[in-house]
C-alpha atoms as a PDB file:
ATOM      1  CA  UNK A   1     -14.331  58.803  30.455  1.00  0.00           C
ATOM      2  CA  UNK A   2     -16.584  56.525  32.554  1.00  0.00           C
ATOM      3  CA  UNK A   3     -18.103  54.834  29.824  1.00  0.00           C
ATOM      4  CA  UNK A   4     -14.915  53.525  28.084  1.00  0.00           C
ATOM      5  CA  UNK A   5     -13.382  52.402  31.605  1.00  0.00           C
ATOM      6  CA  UNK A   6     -17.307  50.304  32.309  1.00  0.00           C
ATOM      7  CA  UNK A   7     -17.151  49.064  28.988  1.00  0.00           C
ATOM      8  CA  UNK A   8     -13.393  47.802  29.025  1.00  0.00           C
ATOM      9  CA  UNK A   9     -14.331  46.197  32.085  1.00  0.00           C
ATOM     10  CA  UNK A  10     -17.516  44.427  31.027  1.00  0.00           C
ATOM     11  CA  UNK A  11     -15.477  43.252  28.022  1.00  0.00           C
ATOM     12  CA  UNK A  12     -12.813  41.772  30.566  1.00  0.00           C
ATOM     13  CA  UNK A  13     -15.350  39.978  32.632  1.00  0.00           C
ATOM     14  CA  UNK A  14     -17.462  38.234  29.119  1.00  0.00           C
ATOM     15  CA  UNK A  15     -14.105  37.295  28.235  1.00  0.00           C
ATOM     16  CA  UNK A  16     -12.968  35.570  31.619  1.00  0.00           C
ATOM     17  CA  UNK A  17     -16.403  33.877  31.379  1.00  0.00           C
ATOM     18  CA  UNK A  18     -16.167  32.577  28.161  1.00  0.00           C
ATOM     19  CA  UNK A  19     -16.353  28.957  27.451  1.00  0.00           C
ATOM     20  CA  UNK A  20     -13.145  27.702  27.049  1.00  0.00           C
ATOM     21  CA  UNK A  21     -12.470  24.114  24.768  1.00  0.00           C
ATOM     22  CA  UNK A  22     -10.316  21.633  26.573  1.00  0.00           C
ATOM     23  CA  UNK A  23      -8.156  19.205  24.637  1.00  0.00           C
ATOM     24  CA  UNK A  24      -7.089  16.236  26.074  1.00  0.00           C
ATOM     25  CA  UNK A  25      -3.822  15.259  26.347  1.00  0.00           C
ATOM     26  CA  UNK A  26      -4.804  11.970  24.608  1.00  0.00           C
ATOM     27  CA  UNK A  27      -5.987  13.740  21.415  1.00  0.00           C
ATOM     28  CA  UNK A  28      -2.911  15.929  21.168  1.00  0.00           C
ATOM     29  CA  UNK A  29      -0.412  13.065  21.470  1.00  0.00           C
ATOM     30  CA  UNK A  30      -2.642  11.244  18.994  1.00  0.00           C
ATOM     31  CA  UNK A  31      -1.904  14.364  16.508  1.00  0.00           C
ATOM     32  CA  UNK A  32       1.769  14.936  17.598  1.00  0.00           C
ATOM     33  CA  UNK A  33       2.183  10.929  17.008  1.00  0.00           C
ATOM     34  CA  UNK A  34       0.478  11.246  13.280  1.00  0.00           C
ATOM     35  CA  UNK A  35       2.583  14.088  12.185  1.00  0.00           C
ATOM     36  CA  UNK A  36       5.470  12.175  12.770  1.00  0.00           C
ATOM     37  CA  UNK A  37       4.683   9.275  11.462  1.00  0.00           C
ATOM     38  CA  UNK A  38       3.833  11.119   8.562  1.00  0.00           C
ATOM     39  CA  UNK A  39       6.822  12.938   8.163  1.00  0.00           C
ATOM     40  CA  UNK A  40       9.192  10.014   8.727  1.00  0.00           C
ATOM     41  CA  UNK A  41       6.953   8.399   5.782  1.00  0.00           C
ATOM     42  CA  UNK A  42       7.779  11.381   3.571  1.00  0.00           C
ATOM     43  CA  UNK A  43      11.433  11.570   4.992  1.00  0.00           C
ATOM     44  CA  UNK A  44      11.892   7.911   4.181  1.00  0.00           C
ATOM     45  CA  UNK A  45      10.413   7.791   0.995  1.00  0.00           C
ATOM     46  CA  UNK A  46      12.393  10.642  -0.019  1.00  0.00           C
ATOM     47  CA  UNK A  47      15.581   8.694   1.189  1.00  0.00           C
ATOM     48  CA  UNK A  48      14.370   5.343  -1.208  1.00  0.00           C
ATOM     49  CA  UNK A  49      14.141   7.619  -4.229  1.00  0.00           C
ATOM     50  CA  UNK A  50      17.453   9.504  -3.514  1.00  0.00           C
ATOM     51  CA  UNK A  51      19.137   6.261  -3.397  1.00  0.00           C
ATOM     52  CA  UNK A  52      17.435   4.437  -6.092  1.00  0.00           C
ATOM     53  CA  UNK A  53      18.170   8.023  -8.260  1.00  0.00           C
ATOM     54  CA  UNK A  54      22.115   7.022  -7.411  1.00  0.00           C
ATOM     55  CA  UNK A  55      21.676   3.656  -8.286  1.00  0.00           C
ATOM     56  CA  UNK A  56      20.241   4.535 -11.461  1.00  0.00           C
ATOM     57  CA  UNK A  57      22.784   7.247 -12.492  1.00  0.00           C
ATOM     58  CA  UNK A  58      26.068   4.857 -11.673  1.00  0.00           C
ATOM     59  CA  UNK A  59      23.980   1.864 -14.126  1.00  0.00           C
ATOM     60  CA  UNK A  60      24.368   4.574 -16.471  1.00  0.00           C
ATOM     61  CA  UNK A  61      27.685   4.522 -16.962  1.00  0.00           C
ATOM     62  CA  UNK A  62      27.552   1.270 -18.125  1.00  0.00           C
ATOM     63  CA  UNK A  63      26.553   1.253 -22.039  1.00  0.00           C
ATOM     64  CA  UNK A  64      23.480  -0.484 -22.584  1.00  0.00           C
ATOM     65  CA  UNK A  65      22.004  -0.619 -19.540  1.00  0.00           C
ATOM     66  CA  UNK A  66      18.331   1.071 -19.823  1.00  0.00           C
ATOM     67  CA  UNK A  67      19.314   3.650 -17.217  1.00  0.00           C
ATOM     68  CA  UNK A  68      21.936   4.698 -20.018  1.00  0.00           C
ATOM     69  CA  UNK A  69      18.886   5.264 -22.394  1.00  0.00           C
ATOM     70  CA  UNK A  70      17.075   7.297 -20.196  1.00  0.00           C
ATOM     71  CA  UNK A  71      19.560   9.505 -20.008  1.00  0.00           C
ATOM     72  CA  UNK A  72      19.993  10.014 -23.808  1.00  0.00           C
ATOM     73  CA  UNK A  73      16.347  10.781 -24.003  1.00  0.00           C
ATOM     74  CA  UNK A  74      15.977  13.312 -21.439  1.00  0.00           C
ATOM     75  CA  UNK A  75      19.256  15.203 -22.728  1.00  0.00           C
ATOM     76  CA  UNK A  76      17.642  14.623 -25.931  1.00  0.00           C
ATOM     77  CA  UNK A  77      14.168  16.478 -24.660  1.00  0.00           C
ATOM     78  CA  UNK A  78      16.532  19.503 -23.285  1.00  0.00           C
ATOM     79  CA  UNK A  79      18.583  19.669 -26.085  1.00  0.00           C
ATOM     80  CA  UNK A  80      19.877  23.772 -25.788  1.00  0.00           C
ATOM     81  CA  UNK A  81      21.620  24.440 -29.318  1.00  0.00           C
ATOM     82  CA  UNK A  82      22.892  27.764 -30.643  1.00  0.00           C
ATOM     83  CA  UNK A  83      19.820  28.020 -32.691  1.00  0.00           C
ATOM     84  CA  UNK A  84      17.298  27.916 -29.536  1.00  0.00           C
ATOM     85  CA  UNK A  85      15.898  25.748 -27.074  1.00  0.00           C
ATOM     86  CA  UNK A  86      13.894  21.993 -28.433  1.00  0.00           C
ATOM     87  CA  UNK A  87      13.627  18.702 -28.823  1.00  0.00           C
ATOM     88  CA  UNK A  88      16.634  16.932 -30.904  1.00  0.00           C
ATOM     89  CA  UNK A  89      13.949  14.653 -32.289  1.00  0.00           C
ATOM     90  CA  UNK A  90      16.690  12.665 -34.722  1.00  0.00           C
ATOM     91  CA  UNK A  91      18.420  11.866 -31.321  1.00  0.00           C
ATOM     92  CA  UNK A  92      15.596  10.616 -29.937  1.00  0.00           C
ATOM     93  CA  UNK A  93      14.796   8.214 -32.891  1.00  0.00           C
ATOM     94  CA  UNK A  94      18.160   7.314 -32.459  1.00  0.00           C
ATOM     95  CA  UNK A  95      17.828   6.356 -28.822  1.00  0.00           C
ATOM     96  CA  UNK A  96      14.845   4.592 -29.277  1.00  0.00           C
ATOM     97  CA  UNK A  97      16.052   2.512 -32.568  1.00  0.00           C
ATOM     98  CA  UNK A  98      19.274   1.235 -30.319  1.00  0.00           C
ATOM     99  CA  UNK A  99      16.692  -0.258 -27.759  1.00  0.00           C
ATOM    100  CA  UNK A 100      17.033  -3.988 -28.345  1.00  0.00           C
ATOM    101  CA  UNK A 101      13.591  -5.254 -26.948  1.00  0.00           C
ATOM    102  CA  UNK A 102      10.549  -4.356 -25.649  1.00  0.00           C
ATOM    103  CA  UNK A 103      11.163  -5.978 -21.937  1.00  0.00           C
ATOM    104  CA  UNK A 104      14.743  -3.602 -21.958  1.00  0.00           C
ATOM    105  CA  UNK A 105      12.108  -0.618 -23.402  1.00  0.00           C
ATOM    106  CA  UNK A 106       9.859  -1.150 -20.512  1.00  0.00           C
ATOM    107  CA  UNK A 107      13.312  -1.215 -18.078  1.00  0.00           C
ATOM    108  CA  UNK A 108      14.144   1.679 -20.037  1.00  0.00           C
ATOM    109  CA  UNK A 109      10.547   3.620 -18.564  1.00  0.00           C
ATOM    110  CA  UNK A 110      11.326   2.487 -15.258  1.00  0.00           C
ATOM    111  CA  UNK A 111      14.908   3.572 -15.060  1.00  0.00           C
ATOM    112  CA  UNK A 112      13.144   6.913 -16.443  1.00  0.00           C
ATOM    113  CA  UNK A 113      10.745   7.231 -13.919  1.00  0.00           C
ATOM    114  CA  UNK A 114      13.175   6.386 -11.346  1.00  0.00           C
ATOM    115  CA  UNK A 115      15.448   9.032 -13.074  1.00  0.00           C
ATOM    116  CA  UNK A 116      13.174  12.000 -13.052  1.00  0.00           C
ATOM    117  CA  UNK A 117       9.836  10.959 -11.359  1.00  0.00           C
ATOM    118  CA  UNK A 118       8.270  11.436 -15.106  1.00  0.00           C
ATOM    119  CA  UNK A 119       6.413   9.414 -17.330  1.00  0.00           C
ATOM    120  CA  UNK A 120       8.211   8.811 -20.615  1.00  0.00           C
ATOM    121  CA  UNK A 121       5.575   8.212 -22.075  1.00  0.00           C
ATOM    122  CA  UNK A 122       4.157  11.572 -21.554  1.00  0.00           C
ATOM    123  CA  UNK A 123       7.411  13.429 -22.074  1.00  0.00           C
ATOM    124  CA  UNK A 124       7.594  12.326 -25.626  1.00  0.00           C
ATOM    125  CA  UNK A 125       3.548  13.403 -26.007  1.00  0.00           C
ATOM    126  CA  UNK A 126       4.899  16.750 -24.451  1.00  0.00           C
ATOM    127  CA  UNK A 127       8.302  16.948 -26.522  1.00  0.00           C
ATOM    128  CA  UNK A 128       7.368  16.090 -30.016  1.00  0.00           C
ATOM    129  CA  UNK A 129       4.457  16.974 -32.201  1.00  0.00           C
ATOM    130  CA  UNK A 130       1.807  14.234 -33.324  1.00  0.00           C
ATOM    131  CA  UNK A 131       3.869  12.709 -36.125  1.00  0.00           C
ATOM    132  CA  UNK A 132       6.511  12.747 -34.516  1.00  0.00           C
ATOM    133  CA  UNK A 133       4.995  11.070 -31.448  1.00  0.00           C
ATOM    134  CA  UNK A 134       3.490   8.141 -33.816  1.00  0.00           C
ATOM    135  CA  UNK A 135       6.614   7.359 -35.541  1.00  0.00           C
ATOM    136  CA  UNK A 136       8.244   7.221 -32.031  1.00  0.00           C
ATOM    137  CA  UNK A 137       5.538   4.845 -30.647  1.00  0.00           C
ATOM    138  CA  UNK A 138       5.936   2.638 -34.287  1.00  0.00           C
ATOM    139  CA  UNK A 139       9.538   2.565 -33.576  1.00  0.00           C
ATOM    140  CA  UNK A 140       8.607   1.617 -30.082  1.00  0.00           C
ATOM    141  CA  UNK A 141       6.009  -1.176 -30.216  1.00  0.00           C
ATOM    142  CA  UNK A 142       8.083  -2.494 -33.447  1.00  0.00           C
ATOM    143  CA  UNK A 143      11.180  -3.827 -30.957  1.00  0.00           C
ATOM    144  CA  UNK A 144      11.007  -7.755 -30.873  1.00  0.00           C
END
């Protein structure tokens, strides 16, 4: 039993003796400071897009305003019918042949991206096959 006990105790005293690292009290308010700067970025800019999202969605109520097309395409893109989940691709069309113009198009993206932090662009890539897609972006780029 004498040999456990010496070696408990020698492991006691190399760990008493170890070298220790000392932080100063500059360095951790420096990292306490960053972190919440940091989160009261993220905090913020999570507060901007909440409100801008509510701005968005009461313009939609109003028809006509791009805000109102963004909606239409999204629901459009989660169409659910009773014959399974997919793109209503004729209400797309739709949508996009009721744009009047390419600046209320690009309005249109924004409100979009404001919408759903998405890329409309992308979504219609991702929602309809490549025909589709290129009469979509000949319907698009035809708008006055």
């Amino acid at each position: 039993m004498a040999v456990p006990v010496a070696a408990y105790k020698a492991g006691q005293m190399a760990w008493q003796n170890r070298s220790r690292i000392s932080v100063s009290s500059q360095l951790t308010t420096v990292i306490l400071a960053t972190g919440a700067g940091v989160g009261a970025f993220l905090g913020i800019r999570l507060l901007i897009r909440n409100f801008k999202k509510g701005v968005r969605e009461q313009q939609a109520l109003v028809e006509g305003n791009p805000a109102s097309y963004a909606i239409r395409l999204k629901m459009a893109f989660e169409n659910d019918t009773w014959l399974g989940w997919g793109t209503d691709e004729e209400a797309v069309f739709i949508t996009l042949e009721l744009i009047p113009s390419q600046s209320i198009m690009r309005k249109v993206q924004k409100a979009y991206r404001d919408l759903y932090q998405r890329n409309l662009a992308a979504d219609l890539k991702e929602e309809l096959t490549t025909e589709e897609f290129t009469t979509a972006m000949q319907i698009i780029n035809s708008k006055p």
